[in-house]
N, C-alpha and C. Protein backbone atom coordinates (compact mmCIF):
# COMPACT_ATOMS: atom_id res chain seq x y z
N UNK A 1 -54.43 49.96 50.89
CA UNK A 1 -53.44 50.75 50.14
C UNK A 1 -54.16 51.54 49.05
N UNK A 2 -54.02 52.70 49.13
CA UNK A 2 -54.59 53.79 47.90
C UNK A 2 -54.23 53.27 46.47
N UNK A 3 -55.03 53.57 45.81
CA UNK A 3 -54.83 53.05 43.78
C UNK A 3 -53.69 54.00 43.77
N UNK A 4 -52.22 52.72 43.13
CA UNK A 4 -51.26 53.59 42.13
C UNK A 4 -50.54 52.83 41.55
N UNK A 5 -50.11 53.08 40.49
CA UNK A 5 -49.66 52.32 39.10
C UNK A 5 -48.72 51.75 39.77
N UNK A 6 -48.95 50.38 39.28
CA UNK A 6 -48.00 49.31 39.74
C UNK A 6 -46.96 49.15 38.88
N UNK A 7 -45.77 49.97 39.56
CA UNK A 7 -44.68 49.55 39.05
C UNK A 7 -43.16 48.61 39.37
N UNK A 8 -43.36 48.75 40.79
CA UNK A 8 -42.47 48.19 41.46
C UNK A 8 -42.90 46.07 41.54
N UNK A 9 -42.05 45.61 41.88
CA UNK A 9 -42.10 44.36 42.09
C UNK A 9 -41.43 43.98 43.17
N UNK A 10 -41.79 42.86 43.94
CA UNK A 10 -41.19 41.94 45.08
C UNK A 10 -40.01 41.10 44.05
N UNK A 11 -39.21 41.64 44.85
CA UNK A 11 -37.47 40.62 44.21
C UNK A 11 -37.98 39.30 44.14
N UNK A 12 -38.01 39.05 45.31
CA UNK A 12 -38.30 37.62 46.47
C UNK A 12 -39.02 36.85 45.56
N UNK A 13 -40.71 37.67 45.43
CA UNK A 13 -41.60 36.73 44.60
C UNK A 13 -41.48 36.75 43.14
N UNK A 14 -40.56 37.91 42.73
CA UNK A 14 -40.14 37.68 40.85
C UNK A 14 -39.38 36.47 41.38
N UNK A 15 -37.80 36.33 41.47
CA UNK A 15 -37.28 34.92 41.87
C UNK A 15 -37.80 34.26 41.51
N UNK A 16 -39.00 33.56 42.78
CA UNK A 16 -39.56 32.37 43.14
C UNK A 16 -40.51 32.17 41.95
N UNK A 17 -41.37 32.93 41.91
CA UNK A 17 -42.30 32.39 40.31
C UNK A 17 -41.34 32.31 39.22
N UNK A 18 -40.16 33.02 39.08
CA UNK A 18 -39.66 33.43 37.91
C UNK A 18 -39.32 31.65 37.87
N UNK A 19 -38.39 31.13 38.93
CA UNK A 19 -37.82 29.49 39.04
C UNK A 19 -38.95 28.48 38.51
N UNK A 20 -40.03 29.12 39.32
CA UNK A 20 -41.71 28.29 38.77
C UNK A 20 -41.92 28.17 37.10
N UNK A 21 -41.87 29.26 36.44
CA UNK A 21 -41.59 29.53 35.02
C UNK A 21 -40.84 28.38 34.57
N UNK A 22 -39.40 28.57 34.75
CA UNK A 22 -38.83 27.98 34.04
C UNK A 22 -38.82 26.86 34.29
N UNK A 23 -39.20 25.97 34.97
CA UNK A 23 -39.96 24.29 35.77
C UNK A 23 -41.22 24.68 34.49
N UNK A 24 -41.99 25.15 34.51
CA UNK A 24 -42.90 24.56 33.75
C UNK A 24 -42.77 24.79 32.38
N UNK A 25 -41.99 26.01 32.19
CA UNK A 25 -41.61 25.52 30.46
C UNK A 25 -40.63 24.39 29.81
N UNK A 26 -39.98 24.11 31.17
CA UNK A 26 -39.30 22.70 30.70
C UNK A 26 -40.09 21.74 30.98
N UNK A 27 -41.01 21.54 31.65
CA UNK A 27 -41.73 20.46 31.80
C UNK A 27 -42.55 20.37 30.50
N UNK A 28 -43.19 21.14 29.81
CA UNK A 28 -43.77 21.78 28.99
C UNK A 28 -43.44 20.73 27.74
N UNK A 29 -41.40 20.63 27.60
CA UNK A 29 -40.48 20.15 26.62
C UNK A 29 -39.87 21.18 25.55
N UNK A 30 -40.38 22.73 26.52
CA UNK A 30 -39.24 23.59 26.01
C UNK A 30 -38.15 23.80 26.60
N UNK A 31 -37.16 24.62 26.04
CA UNK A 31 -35.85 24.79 27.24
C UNK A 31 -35.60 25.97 27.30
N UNK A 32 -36.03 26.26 28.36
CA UNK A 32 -36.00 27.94 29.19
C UNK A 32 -34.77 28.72 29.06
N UNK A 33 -34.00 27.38 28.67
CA UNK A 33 -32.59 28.83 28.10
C UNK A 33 -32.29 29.06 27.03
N UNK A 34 -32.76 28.91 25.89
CA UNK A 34 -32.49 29.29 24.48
C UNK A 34 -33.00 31.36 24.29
N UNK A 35 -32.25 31.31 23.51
CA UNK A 35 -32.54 32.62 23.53
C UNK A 35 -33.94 33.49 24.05
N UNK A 36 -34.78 32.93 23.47
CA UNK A 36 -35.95 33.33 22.55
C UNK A 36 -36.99 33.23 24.34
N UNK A 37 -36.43 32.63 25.11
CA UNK A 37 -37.40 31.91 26.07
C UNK A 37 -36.31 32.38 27.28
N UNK A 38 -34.98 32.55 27.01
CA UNK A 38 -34.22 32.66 28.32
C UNK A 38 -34.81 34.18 29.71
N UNK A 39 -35.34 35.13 29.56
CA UNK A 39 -35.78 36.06 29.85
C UNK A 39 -37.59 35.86 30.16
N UNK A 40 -38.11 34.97 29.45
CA UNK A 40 -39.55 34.70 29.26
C UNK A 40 -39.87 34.56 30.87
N UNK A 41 -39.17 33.53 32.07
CA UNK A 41 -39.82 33.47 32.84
C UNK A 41 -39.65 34.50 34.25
N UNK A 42 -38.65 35.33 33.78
CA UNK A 42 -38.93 36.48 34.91
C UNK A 42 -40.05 37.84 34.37
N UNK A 43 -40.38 37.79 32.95
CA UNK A 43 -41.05 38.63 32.15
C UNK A 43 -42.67 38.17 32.75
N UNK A 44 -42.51 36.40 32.76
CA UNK A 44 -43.67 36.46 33.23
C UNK A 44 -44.15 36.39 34.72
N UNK A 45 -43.15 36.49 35.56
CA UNK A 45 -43.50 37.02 36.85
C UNK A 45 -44.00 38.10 37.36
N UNK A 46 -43.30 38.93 36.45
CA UNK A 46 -43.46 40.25 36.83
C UNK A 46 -45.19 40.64 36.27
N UNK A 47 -44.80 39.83 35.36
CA UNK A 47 -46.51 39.74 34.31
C UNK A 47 -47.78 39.88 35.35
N UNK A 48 -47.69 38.68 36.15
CA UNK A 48 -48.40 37.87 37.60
C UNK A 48 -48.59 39.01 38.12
N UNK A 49 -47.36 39.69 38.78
CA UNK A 49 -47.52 40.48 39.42
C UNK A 49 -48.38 41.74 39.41
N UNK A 50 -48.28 41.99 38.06
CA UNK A 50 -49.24 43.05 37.80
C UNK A 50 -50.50 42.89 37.82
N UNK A 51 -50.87 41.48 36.90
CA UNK A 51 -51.92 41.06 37.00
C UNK A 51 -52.94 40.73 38.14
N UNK A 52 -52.65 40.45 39.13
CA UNK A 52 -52.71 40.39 40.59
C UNK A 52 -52.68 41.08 41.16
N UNK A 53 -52.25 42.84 41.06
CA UNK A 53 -52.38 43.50 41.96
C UNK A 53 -53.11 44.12 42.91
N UNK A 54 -54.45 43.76 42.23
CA UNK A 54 -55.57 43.75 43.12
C UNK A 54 -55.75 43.30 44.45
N UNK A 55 -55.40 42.49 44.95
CA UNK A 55 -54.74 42.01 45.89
C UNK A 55 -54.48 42.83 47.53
N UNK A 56 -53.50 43.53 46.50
CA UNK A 56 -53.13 44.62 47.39
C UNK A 56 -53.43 45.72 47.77
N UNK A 57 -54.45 45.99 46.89
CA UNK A 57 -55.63 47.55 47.31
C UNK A 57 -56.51 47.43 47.46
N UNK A 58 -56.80 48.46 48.18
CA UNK A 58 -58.10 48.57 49.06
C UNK A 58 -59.23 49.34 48.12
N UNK A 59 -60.41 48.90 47.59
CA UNK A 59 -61.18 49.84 46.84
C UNK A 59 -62.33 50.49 47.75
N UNK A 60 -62.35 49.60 48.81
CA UNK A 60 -62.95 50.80 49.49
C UNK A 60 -62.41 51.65 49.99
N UNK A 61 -61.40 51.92 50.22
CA UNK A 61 -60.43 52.95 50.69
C UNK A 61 -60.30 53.99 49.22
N UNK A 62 -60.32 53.68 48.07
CA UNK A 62 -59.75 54.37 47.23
C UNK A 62 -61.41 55.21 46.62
N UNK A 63 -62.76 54.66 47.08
CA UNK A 63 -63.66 55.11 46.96
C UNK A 63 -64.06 56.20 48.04
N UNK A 64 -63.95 55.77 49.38
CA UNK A 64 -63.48 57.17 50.48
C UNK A 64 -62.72 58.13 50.08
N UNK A 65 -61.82 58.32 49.53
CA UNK A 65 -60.34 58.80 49.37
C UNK A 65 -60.97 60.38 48.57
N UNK A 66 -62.37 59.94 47.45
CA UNK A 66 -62.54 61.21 46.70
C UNK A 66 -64.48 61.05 47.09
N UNK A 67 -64.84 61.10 48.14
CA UNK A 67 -66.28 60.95 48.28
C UNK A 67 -66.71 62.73 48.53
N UNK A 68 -67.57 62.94 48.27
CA UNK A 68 -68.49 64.73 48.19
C UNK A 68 -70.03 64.66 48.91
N UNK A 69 -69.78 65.68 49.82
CA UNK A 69 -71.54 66.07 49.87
C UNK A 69 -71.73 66.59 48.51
N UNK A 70 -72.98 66.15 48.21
CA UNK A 70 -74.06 66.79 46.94
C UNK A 70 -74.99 66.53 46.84
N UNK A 71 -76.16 67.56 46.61
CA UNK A 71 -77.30 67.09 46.91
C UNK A 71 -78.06 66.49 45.57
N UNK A 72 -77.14 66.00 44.69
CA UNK A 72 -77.37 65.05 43.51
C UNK A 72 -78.22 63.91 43.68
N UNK A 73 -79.66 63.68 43.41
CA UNK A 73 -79.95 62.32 43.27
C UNK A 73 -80.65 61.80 42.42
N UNK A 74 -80.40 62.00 41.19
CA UNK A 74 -80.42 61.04 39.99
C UNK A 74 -78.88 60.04 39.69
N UNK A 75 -79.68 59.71 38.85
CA UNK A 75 -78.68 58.36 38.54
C UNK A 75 -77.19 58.90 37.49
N UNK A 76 -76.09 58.52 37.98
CA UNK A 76 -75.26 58.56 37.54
C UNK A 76 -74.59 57.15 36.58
N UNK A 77 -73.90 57.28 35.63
CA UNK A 77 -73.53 55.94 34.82
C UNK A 77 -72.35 56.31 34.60
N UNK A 78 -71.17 55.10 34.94
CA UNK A 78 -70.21 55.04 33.93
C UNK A 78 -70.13 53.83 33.00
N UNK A 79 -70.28 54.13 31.83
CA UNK A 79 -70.37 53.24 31.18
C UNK A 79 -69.20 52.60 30.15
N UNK A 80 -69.17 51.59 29.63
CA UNK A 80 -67.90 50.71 28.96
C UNK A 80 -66.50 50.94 29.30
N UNK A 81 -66.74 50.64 30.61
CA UNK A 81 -65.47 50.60 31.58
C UNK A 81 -64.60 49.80 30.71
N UNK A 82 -63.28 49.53 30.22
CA UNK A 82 -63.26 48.26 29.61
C UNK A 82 -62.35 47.51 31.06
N UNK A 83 -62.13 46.27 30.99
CA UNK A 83 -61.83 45.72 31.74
C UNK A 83 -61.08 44.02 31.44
N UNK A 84 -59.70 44.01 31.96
CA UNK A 84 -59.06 42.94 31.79
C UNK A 84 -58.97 41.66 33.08
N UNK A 85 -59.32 40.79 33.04
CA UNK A 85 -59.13 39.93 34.34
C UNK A 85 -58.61 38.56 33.91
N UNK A 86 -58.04 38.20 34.64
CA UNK A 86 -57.86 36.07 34.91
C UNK A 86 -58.93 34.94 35.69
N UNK A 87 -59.31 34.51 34.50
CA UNK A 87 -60.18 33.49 35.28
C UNK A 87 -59.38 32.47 35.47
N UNK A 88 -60.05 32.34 36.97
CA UNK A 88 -59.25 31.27 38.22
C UNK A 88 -59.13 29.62 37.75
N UNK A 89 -59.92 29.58 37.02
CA UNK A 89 -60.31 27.87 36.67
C UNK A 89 -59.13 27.30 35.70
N UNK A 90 -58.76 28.73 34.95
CA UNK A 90 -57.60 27.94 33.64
C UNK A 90 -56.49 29.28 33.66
N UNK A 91 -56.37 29.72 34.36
CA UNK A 91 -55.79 31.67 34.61
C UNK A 91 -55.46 31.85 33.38
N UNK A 92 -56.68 32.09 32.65
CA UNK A 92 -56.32 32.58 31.10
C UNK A 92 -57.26 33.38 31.02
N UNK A 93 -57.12 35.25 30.46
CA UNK A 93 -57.92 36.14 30.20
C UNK A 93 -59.46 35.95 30.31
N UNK A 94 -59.82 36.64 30.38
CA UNK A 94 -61.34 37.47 30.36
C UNK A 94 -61.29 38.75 30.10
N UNK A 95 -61.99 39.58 29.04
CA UNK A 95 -61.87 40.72 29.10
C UNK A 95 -63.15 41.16 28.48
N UNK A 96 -63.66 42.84 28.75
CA UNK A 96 -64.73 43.31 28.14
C UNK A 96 -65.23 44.12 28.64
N UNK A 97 -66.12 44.77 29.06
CA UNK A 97 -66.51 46.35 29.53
C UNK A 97 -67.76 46.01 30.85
N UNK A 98 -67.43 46.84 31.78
CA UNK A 98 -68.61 47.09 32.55
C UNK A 98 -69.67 48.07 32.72
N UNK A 99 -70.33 48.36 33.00
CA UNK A 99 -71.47 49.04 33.03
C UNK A 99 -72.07 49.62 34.67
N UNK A 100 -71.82 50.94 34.94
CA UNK A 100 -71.79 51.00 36.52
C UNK A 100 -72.70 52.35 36.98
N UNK A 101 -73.84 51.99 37.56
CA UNK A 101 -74.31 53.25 38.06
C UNK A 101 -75.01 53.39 39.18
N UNK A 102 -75.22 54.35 39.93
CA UNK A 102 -75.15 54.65 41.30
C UNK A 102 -75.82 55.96 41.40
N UNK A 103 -77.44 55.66 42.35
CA UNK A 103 -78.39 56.97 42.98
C UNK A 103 -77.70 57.77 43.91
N UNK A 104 -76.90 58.75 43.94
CA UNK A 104 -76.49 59.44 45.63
C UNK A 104 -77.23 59.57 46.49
N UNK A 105 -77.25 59.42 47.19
CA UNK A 105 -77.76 59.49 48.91
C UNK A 105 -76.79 60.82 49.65
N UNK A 106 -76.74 61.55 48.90
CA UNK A 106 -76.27 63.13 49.76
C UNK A 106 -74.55 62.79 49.48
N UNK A 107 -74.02 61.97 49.23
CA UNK A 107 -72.77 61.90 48.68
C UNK A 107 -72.38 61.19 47.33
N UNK A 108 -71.31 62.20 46.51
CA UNK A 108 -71.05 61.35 45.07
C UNK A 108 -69.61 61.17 45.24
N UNK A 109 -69.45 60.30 44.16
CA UNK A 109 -68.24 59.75 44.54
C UNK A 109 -67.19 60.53 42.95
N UNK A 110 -65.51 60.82 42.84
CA UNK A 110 -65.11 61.53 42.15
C UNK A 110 -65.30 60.27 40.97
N UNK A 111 -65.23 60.64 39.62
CA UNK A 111 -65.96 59.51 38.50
C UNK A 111 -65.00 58.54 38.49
N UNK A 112 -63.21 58.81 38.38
CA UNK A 112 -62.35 58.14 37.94
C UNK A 112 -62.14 57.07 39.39
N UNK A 113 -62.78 56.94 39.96
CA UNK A 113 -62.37 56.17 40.83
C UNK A 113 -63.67 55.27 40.84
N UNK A 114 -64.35 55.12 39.97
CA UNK A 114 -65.27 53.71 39.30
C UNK A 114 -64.79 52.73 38.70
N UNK A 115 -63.88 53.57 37.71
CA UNK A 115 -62.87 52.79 36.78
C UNK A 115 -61.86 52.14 37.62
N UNK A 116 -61.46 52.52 38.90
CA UNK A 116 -60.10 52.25 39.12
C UNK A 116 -60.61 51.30 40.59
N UNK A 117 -62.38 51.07 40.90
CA UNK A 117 -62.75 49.81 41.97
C UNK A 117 -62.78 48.64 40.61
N UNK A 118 -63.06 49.13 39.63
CA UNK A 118 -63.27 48.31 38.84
C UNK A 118 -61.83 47.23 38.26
N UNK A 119 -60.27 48.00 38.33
CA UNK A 119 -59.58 47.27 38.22
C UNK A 119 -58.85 46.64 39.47
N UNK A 120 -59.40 47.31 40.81
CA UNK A 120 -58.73 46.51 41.98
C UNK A 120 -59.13 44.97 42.08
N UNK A 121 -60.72 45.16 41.66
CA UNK A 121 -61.05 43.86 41.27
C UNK A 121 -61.13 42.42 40.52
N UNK A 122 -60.84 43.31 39.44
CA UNK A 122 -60.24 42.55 37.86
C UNK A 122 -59.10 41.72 38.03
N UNK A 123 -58.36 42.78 38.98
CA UNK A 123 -56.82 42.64 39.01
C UNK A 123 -56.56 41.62 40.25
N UNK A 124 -57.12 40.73 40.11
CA UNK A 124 -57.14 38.63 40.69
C UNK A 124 -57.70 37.74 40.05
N UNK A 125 -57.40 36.47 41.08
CA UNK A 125 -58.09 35.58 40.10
C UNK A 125 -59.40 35.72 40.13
N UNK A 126 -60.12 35.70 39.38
CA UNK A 126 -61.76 35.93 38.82
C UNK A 126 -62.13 34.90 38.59
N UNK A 127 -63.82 34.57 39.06
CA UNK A 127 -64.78 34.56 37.89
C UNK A 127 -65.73 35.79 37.97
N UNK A 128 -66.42 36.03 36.71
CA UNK A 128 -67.43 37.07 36.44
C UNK A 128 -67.95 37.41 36.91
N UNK A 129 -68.96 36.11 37.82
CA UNK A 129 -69.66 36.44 38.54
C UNK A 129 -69.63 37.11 39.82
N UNK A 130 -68.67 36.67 40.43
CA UNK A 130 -67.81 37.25 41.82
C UNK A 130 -67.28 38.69 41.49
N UNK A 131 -66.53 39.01 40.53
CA UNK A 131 -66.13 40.55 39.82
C UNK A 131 -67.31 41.05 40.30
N UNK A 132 -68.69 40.87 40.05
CA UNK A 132 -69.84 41.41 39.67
C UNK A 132 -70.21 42.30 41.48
N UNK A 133 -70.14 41.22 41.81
CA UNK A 133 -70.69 41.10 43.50
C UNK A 133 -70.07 42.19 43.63
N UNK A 134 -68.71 41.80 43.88
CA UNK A 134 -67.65 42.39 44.35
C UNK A 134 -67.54 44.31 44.25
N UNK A 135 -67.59 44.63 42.74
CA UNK A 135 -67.85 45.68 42.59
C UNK A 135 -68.92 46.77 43.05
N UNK A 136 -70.45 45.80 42.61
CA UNK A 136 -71.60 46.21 43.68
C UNK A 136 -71.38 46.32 44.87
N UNK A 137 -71.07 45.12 45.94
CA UNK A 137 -70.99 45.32 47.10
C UNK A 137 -70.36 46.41 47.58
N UNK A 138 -68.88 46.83 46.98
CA UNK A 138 -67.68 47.91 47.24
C UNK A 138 -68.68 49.57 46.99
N UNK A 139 -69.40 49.47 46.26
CA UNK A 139 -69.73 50.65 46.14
C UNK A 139 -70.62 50.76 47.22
N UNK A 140 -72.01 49.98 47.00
CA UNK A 140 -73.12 50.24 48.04
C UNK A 140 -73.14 50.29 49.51
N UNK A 141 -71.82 49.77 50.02
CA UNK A 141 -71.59 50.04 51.31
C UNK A 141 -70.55 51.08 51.66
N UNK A 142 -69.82 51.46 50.55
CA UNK A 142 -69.00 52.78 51.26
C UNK A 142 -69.21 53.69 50.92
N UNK A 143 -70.35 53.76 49.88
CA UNK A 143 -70.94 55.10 49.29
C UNK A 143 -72.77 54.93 49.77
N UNK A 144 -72.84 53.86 50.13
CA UNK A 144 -74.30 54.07 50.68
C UNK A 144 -75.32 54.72 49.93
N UNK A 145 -75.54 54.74 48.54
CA UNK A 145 -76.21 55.46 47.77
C UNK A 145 -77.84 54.95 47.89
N UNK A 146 -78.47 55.40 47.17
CA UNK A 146 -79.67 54.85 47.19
C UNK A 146 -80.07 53.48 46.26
N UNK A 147 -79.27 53.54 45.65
CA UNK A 147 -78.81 52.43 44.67
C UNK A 147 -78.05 52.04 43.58
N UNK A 148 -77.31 50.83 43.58
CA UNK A 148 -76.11 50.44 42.53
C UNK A 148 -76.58 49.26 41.44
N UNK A 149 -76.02 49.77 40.13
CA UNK A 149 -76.37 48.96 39.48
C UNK A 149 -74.94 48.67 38.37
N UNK A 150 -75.15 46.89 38.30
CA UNK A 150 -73.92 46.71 37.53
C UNK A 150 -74.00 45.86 36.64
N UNK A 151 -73.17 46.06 35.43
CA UNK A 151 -73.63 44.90 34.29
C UNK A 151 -72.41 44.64 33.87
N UNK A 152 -71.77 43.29 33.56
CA UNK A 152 -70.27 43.24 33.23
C UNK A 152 -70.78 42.23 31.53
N UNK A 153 -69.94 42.57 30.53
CA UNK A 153 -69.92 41.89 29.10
C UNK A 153 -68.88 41.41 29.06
N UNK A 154 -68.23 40.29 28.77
CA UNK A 154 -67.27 39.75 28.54
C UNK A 154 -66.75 38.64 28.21
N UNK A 155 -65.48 38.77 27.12
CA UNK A 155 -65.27 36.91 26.32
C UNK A 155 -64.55 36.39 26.97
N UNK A 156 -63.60 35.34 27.05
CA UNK A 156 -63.71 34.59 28.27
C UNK A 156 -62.48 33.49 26.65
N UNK A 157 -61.24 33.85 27.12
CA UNK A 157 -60.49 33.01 26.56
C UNK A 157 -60.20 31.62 26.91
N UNK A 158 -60.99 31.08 28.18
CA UNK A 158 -60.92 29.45 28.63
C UNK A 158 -62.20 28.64 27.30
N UNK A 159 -63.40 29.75 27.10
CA UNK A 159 -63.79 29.12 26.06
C UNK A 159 -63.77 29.02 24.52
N UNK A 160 -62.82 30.15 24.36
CA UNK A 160 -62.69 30.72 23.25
C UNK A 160 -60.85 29.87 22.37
N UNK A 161 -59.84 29.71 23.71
CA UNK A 161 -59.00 29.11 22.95
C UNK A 161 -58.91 27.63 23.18
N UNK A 162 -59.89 26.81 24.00
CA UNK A 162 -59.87 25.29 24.67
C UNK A 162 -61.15 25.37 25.04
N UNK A 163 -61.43 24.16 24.90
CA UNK A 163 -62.68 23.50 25.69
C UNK A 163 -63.67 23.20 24.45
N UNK A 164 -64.54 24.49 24.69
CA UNK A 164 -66.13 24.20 23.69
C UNK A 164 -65.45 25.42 22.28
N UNK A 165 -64.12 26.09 22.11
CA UNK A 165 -63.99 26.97 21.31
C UNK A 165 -65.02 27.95 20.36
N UNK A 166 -65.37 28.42 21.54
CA UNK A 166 -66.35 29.69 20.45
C UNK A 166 -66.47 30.82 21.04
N UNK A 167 -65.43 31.34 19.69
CA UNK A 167 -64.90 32.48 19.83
C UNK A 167 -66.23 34.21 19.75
N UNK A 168 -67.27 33.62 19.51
CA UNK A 168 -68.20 34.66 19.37
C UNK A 168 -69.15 35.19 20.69
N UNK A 169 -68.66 33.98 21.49
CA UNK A 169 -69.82 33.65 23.15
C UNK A 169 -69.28 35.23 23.78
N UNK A 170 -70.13 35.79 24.38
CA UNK A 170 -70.26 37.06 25.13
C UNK A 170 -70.97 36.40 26.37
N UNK A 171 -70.23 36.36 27.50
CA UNK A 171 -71.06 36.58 29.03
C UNK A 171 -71.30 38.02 29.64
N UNK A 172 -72.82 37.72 30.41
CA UNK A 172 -73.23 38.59 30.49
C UNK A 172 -73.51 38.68 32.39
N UNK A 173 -73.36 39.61 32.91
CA UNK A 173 -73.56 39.12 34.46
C UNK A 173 -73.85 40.78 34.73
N UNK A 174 -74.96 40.74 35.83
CA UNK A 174 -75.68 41.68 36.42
C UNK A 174 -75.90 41.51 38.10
N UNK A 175 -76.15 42.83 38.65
CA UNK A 175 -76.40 42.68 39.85
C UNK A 175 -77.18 44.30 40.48
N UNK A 176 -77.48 44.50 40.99
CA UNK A 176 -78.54 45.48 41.46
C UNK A 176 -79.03 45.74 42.96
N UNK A 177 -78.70 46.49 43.24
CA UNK A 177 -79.21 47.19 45.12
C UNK A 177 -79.94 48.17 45.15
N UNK A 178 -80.80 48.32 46.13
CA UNK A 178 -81.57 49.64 46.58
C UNK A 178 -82.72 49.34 45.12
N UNK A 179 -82.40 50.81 44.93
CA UNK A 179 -83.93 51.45 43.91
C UNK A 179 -83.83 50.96 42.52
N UNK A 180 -82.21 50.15 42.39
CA UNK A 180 -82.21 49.86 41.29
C UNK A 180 -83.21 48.13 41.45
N UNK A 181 -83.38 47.70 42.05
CA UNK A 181 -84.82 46.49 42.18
C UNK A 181 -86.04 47.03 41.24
N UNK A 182 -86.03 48.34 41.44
CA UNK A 182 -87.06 48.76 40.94
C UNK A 182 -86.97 48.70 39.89
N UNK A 183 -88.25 48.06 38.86
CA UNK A 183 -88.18 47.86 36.94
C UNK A 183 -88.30 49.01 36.51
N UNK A 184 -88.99 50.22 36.82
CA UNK A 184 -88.87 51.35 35.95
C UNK A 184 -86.82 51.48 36.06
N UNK A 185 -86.69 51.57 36.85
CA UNK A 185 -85.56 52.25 37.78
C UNK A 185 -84.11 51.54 36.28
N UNK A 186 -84.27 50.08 36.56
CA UNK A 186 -83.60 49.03 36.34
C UNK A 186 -83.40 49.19 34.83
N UNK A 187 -84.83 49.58 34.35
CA UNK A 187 -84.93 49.68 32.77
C UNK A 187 -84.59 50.73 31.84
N UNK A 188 -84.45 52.03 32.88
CA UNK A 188 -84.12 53.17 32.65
C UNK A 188 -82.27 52.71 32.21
N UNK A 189 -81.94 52.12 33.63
CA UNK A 189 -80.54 52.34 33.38
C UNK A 189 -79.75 51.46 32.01
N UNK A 190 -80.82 50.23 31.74
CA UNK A 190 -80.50 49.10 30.47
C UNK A 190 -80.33 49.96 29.51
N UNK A 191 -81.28 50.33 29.52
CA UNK A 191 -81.52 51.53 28.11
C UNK A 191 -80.63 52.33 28.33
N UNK A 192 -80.10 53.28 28.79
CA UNK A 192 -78.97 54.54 28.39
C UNK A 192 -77.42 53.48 28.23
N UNK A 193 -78.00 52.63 29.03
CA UNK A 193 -75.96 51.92 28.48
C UNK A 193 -76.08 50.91 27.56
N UNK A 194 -77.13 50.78 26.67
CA UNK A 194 -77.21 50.46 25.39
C UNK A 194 -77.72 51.34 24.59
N UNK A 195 -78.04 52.59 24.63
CA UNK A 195 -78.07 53.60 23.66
C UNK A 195 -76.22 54.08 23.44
N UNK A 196 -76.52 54.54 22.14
CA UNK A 196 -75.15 55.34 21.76
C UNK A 196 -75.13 56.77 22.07
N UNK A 197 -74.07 57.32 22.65
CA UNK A 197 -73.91 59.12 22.09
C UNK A 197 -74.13 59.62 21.20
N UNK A 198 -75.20 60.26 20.55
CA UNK A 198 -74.89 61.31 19.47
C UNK A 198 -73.79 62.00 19.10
């Protein structure tokens, strides 16, 4: 399915999670019908839903959708993608920016549709590391470039509001194909997405 703003919802599955909701905020030892909470568990279905929509699109399809001959082959960057996801272990946030760039091989891809493999992916349950793959892999095989390179930053609210609580921890996860192996190649790209704009 092509990238487009998710607005619609499944009746069926608002319902059924919405019933799920309110089971676990009473289990919880709140009561799902007081004002304040009566609305909370179809709000957060629909929540799910969005959050999840990844799911349902195709990013390699949505990376075909705007691909170009060009005889471009230096390195392209998009950089501080920002990016929201759920990690699978406690489905509580992750969020923080990625870092994405790609050699053409006789085709480039249109820019805004970096940002938007980047939330087909986000948009499930996650971990970082898998986001990481995931994104690399999606590009380097349907854009076939000469090489992809990816760096994801991000805090991670399973450790930040429970567990080891520290709120300052930044994860860091990388991955690399083709020419980006290469250390000149690799080091070039570290450096421009940690330099600033003038």
């Amino acid at each position: 399915m092509p990238y487009k703003s998710f607005e619609e919802y499944c009746i069926n599955v608002t319902d059924d999670v919405k019933e799920r909701y309110q089971e676990i905020i009473n289990d919880l030892g709140e009561d799902s019908s007081r004002e304040g909470l009566a609305k909370t568990p179809e709000r957060a279905a629909k929540a799910m839903q969005f959050l999840t929509q990844g799911y349902h699109q195709d990013a390699n399809e949505i990376l075909r959708s705007a691909m170009f001959k060009e005889s471009y082959n230096e390195m392209v960057i998009v950089k501080d993608i920002e990016l929201y996801s759920l990690c699978e272990h406690h489905i509580l946030p992750f969020f923080g920016k990625a870092h994405i760039a790609y050699i053409p091989n006789g085709q480039i891809v249109g820019l805004s549709k970096i940002p938007r493999i980047v939330d087909v992916f986000a948009r499930r349950l996650q971990v970082q590391e898998r986001l990481t793959e995931q994104i690399l892999d999606c590009i380097n095989d349907t854009l076939n470039p000469q090489g992809v390179a990816v760096v994801i930053e991000a805090s991670h609210m399973c450790m930040m509001m429970r567990g080891v609580q520290k709120q300052n921890s930044v994860t860091t996860t990388s991955g690399f194909r083709g020419s980006f192996k290469n250390i000149e190649t690799r080091s070039e790209f570290l450096r421009l997405i940690s330099e600033k704009l003038s």
